[in-house]
Protein backbone atom coordinates (compact mmCIF):
# COMPACT_ATOMS: atom_id res chain seq x y z
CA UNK A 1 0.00 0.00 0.00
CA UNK A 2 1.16 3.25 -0.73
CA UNK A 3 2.33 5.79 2.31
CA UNK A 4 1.33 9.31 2.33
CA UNK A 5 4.91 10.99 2.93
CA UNK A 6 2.87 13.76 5.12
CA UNK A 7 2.06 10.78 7.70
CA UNK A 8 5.47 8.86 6.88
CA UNK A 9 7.28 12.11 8.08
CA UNK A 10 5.63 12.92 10.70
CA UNK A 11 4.82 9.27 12.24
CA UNK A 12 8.16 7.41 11.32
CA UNK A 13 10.65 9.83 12.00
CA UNK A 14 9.57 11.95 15.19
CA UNK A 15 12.06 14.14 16.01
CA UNK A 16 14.26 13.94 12.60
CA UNK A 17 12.17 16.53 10.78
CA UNK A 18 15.35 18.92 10.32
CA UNK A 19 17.42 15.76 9.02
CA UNK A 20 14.31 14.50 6.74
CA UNK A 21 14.54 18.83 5.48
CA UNK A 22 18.64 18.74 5.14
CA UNK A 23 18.16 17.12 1.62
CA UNK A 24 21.78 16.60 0.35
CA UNK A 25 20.04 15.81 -3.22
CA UNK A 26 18.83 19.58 -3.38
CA UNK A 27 22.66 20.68 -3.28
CA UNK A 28 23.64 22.86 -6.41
CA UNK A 29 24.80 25.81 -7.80
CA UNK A 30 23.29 28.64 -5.34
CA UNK A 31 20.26 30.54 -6.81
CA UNK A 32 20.40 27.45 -9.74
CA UNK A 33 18.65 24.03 -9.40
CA UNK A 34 20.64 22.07 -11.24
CA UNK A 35 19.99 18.28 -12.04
CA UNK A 36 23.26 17.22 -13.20
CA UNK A 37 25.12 18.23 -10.37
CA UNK A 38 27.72 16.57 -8.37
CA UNK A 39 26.79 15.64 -5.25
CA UNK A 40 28.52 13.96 -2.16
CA UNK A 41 28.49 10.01 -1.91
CA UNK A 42 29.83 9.43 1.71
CA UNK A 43 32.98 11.04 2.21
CA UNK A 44 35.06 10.47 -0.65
CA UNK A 45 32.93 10.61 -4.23
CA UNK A 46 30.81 12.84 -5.99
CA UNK A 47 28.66 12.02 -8.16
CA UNK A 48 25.03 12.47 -10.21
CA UNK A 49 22.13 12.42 -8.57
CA UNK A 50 20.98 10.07 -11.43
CA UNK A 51 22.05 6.79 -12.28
CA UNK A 52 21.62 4.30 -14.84
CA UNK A 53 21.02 0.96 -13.44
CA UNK A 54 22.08 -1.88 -15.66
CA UNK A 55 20.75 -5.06 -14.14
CA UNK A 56 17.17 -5.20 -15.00
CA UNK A 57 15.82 -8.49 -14.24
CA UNK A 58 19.73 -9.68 -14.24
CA UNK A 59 21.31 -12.64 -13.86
CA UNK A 60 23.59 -15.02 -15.28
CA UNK A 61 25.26 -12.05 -16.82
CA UNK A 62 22.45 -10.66 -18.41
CA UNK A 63 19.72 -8.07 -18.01
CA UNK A 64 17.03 -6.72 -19.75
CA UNK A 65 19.40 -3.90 -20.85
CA UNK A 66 21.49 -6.35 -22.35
CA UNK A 67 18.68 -8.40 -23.76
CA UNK A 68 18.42 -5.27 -25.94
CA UNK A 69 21.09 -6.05 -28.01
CA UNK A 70 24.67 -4.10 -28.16
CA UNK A 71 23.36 -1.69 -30.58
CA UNK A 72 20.62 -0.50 -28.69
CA UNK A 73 21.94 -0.86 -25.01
CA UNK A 74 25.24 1.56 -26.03
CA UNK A 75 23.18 3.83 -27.93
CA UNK A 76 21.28 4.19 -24.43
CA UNK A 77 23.82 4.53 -22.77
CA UNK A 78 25.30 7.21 -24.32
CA UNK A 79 22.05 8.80 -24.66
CA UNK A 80 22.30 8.99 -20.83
CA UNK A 81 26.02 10.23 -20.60
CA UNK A 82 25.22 13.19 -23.35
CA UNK A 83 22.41 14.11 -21.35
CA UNK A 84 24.09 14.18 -17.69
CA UNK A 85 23.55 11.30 -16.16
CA UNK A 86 27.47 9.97 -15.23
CA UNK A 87 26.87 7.21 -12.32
CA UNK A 88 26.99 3.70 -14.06
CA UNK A 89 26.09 1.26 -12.14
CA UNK A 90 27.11 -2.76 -13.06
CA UNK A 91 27.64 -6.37 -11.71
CA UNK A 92 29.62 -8.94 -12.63
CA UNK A 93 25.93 -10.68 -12.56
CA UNK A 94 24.27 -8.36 -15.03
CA UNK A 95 27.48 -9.15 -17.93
CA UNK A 96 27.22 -5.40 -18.25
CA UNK A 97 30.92 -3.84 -18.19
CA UNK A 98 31.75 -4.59 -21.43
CA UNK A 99 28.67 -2.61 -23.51
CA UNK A 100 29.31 0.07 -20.78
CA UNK A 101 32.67 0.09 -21.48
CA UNK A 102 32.15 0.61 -25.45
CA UNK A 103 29.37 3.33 -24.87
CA UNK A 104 32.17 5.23 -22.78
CA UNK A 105 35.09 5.06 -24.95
CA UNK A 106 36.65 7.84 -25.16
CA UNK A 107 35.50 9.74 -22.54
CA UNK A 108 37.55 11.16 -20.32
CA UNK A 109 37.78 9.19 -17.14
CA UNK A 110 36.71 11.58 -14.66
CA UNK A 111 33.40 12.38 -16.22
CA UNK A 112 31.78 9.96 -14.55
CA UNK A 113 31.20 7.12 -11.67
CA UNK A 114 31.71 3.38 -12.21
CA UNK A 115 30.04 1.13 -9.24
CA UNK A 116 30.17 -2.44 -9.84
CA UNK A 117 29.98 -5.52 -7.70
CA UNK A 118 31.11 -8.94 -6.68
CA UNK A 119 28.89 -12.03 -6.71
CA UNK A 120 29.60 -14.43 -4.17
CA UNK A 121 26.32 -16.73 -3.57
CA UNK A 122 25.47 -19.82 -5.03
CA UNK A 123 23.49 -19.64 -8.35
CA UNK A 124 23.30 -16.44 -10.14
CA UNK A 125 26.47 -17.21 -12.23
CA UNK A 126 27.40 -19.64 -15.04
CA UNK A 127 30.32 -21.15 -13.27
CA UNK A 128 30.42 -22.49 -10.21
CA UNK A 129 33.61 -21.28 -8.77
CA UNK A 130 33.71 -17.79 -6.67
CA UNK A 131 37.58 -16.20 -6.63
CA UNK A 132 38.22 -13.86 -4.59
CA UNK A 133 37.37 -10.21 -4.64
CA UNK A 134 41.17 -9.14 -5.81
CA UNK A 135 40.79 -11.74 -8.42
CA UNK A 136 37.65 -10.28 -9.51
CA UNK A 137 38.59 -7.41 -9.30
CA UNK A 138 41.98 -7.69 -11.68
CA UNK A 139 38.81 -9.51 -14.04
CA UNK A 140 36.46 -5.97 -13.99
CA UNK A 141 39.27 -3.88 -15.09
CA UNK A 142 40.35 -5.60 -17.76
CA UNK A 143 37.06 -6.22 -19.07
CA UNK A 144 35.98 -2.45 -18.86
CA UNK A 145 40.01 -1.68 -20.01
CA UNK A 146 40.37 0.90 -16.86
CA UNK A 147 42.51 1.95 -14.14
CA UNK A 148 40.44 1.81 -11.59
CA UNK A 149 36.31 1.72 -10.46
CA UNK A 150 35.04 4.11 -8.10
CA UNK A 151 32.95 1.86 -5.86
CA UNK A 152 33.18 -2.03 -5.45
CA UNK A 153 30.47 -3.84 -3.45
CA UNK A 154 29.83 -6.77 -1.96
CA UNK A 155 26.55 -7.96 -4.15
CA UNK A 156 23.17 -8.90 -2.11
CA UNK A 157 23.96 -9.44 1.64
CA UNK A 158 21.30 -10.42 3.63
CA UNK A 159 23.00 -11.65 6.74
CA UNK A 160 22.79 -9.93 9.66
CA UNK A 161 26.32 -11.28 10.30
CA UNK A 162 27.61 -10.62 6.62
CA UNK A 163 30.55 -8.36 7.64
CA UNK A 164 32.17 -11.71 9.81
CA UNK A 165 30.72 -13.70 7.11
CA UNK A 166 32.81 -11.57 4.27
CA UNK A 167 35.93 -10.18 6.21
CA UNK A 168 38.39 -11.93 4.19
CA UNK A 169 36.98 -10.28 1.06
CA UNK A 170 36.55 -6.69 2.90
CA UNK A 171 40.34 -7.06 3.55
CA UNK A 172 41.00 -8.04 -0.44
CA UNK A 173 39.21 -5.22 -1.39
CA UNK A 174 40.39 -2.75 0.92
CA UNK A 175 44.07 -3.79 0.07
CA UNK A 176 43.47 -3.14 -3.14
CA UNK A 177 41.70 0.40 -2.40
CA UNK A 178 45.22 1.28 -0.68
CA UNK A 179 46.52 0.31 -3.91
CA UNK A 180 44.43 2.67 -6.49
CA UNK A 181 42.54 0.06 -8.31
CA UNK A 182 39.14 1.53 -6.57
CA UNK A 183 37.93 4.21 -4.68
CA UNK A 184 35.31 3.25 -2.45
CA UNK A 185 33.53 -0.35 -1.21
CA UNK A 186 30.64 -1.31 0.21
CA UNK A 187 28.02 -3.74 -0.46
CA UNK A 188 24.60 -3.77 -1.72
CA UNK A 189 22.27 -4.76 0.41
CA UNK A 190 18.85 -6.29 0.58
CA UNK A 191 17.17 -7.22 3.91
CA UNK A 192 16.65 -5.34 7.25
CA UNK A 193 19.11 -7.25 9.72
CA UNK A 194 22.23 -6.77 6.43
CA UNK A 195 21.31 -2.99 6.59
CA UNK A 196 21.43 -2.64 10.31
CA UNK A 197 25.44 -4.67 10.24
CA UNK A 198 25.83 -1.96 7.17
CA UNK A 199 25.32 1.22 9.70
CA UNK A 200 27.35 -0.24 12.25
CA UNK A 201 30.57 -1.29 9.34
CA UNK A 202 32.94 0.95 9.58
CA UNK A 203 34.35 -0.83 6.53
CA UNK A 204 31.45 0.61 4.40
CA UNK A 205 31.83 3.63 2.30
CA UNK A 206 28.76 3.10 0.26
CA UNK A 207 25.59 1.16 -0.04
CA UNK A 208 23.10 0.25 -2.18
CA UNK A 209 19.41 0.43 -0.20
CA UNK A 210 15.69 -0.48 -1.60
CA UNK A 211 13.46 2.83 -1.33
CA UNK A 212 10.08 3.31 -2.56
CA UNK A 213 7.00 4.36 -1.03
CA UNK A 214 5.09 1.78 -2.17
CA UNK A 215 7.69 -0.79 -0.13
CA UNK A 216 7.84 -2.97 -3.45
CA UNK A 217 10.67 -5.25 -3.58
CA UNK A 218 12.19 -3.43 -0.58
CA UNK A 219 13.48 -4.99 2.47
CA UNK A 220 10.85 -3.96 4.99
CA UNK A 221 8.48 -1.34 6.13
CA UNK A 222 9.64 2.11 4.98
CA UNK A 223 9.43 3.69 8.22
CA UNK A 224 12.01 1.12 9.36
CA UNK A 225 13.93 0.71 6.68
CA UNK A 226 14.49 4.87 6.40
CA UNK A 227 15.57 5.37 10.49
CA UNK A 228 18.33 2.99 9.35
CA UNK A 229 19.26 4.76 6.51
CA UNK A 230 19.59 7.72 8.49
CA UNK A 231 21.98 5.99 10.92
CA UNK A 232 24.08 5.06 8.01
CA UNK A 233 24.28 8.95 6.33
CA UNK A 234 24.69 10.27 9.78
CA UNK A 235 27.60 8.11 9.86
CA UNK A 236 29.47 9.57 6.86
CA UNK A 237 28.27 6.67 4.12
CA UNK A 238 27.09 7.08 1.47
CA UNK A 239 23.39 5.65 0.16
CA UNK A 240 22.62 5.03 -3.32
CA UNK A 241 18.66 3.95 -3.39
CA UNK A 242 17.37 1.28 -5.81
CA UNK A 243 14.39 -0.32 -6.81
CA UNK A 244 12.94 3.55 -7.88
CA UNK A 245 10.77 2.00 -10.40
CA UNK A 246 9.63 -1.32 -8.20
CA UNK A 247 11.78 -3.39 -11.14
CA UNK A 248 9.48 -1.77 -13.92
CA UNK A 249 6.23 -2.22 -12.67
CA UNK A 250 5.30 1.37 -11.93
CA UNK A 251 3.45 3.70 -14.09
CA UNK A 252 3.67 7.06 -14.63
CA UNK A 253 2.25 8.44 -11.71
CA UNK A 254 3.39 6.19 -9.06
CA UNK A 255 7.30 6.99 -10.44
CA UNK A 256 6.63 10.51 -10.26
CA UNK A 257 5.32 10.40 -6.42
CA UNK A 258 8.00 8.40 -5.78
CA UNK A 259 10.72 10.27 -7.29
CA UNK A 260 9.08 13.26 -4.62
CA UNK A 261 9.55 10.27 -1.80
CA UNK A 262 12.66 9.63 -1.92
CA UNK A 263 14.00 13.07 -2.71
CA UNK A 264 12.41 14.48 0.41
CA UNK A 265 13.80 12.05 2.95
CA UNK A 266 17.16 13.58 2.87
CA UNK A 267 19.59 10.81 3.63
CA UNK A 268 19.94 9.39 0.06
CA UNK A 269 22.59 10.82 -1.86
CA UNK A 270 22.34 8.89 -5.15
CA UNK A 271 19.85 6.89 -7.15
CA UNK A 272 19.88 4.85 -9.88
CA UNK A 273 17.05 3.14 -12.19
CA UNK A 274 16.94 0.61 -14.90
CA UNK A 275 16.47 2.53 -17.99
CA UNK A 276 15.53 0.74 -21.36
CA UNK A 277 14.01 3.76 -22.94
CA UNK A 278 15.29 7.15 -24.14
CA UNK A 279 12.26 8.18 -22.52
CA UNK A 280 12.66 7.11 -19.13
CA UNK A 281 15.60 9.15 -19.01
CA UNK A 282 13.97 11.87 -19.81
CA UNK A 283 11.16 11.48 -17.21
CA UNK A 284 13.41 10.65 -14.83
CA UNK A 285 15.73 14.04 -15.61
CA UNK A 286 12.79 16.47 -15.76
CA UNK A 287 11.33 15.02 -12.43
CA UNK A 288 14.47 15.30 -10.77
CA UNK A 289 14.64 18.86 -12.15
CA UNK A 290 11.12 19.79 -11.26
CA UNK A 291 11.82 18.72 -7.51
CA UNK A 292 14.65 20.87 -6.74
CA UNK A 293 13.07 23.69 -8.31
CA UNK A 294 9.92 22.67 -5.81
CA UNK A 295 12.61 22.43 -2.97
């Protein structure tokens, strides 16, 4: 059921009302709403408030972006890159670095935010083996033919406990952090208990988090789910919301109300949905627009 974000606000988060207000989304140029702006992601990145999501329905290295053929995926994504929108975000399950990589050649580097992530559960991939994240990682840059990725994640943790569960691989990746070959790591996460071990991390730089007001395909009620997320902004991490769209089954007017949602809670710095059309992009750009001109 949908919430009203009056009664969210005021019910949910009692006594965070000037947090909720502080929205880190609305920051611009002064006097200028701008929607391609940079904006801080935790303490060390800066990004666009808009992302392109790349794992629609994904799995087994493909995605419904993929699906769409090279041609038409690349001609997408540079569709969204021409028009501002510079956070990519991948997984070694969606099979998605390589047409990303092809759409971006020859773009210079800094223009814009790679996120990607490491698969480590059972199923989901056509092998069964699961090296470890340096070796995976060594794997993503060659495949995209860079230097280094912004953000790395741990893909999918839904144990309470996954931060025990995955030290070995937190180490990997944060040796090779030390050593340039990415900027940030995190994980993306998807249930309540793996959210709560995600605020308490201090290993965590960034994390992916299910937000809609309609709680579809999220990990929980919003009200819970959101006094989290606040816990992990106030702690200097940064939050990159998914699932803007519920996975493509919202029309029109539910994305617009939710685009409003999310961008009034104030501890999401990011967000990224899983364009397949030119004009989702453009929705998705104007709405952003329209909001910080509201704000």
């Amino acid at each position: 059921m949908p919430i009203d974000r009056r009664a969210f606000l005021r019910v949910a988060v009692t006594g965070t009302t000037g947090m909720l207000m502080a929205d880190r989304l609305a920051v611009a140029a002064p006097g200028r709403p701008d929607s391609d702006a940079l904006v801080p992601l935790g303490r060390a990145l800066k990004v666009t408030r808009l992302g392109f999501g790349t794992g629609m329905a994904g799995g087994k290295r493909q995605s419904n972006q993929t699906r769409l053929g090279p041609e038409k995926f690349e001609r997408l994504l540079q569709y969204a890159y021409d028009h501002g929108v510079r956070l990519f975000d991948m997984a070694d399950l969606y099979g998605t670095h390589r047409y990303v990589a092809r759409a971006l050649r020859g773009k210079p580097r800094d223009s814009y935010t790679l996120v990607t992530k490491i698969w480590s559960h059972p199923g989901g991939l056509p092998e069964r083996e699961r090296p470890d994240a340096d070796v995976c990682l060594r794997r993503f840059l060659k495949e995209f033919g860079t230097d280094y990725f912004d953000v790395v994640q741990l893909h999918c943790m839904t144990s309470g406990k996954w931060p025990q569960e995955m030290r070995k691989q937190m180490d990997l990746l944060a040796e090779r952090k030390q050593k340039g070959d990415l900027r940030a790591h995190g994980a993306s996460i998807h249930s309540i208990k793996a959210l709560q071990a995600a605020a308490r991390e201090p290993w965590v730089d960034v994390i992916h988090a299910r937000v809609n007001m309609y709680q579809s395909r999220t990990d929980g009620p919003m009200a819970k789910v959101v006094s989290i997320l606040e816990q992990v902004h106030a702690a200097g991490k940064g939050i990159i919301a998914m699932k803007l769209n519920g996975e493509g089954t919202f029309d029109a007017r539910q994305r617009a109300a939710n685009l409003r949602f999310v961008m009034g809670l104030g501890c999401i710095d990011a967000m990224v949905v899983g364009f397949e059309k030119i004009e989702h992009i453009d929705e998705f750009r104007a709405g952003v627009k329209e909001q910080l001109c509201r704000q």
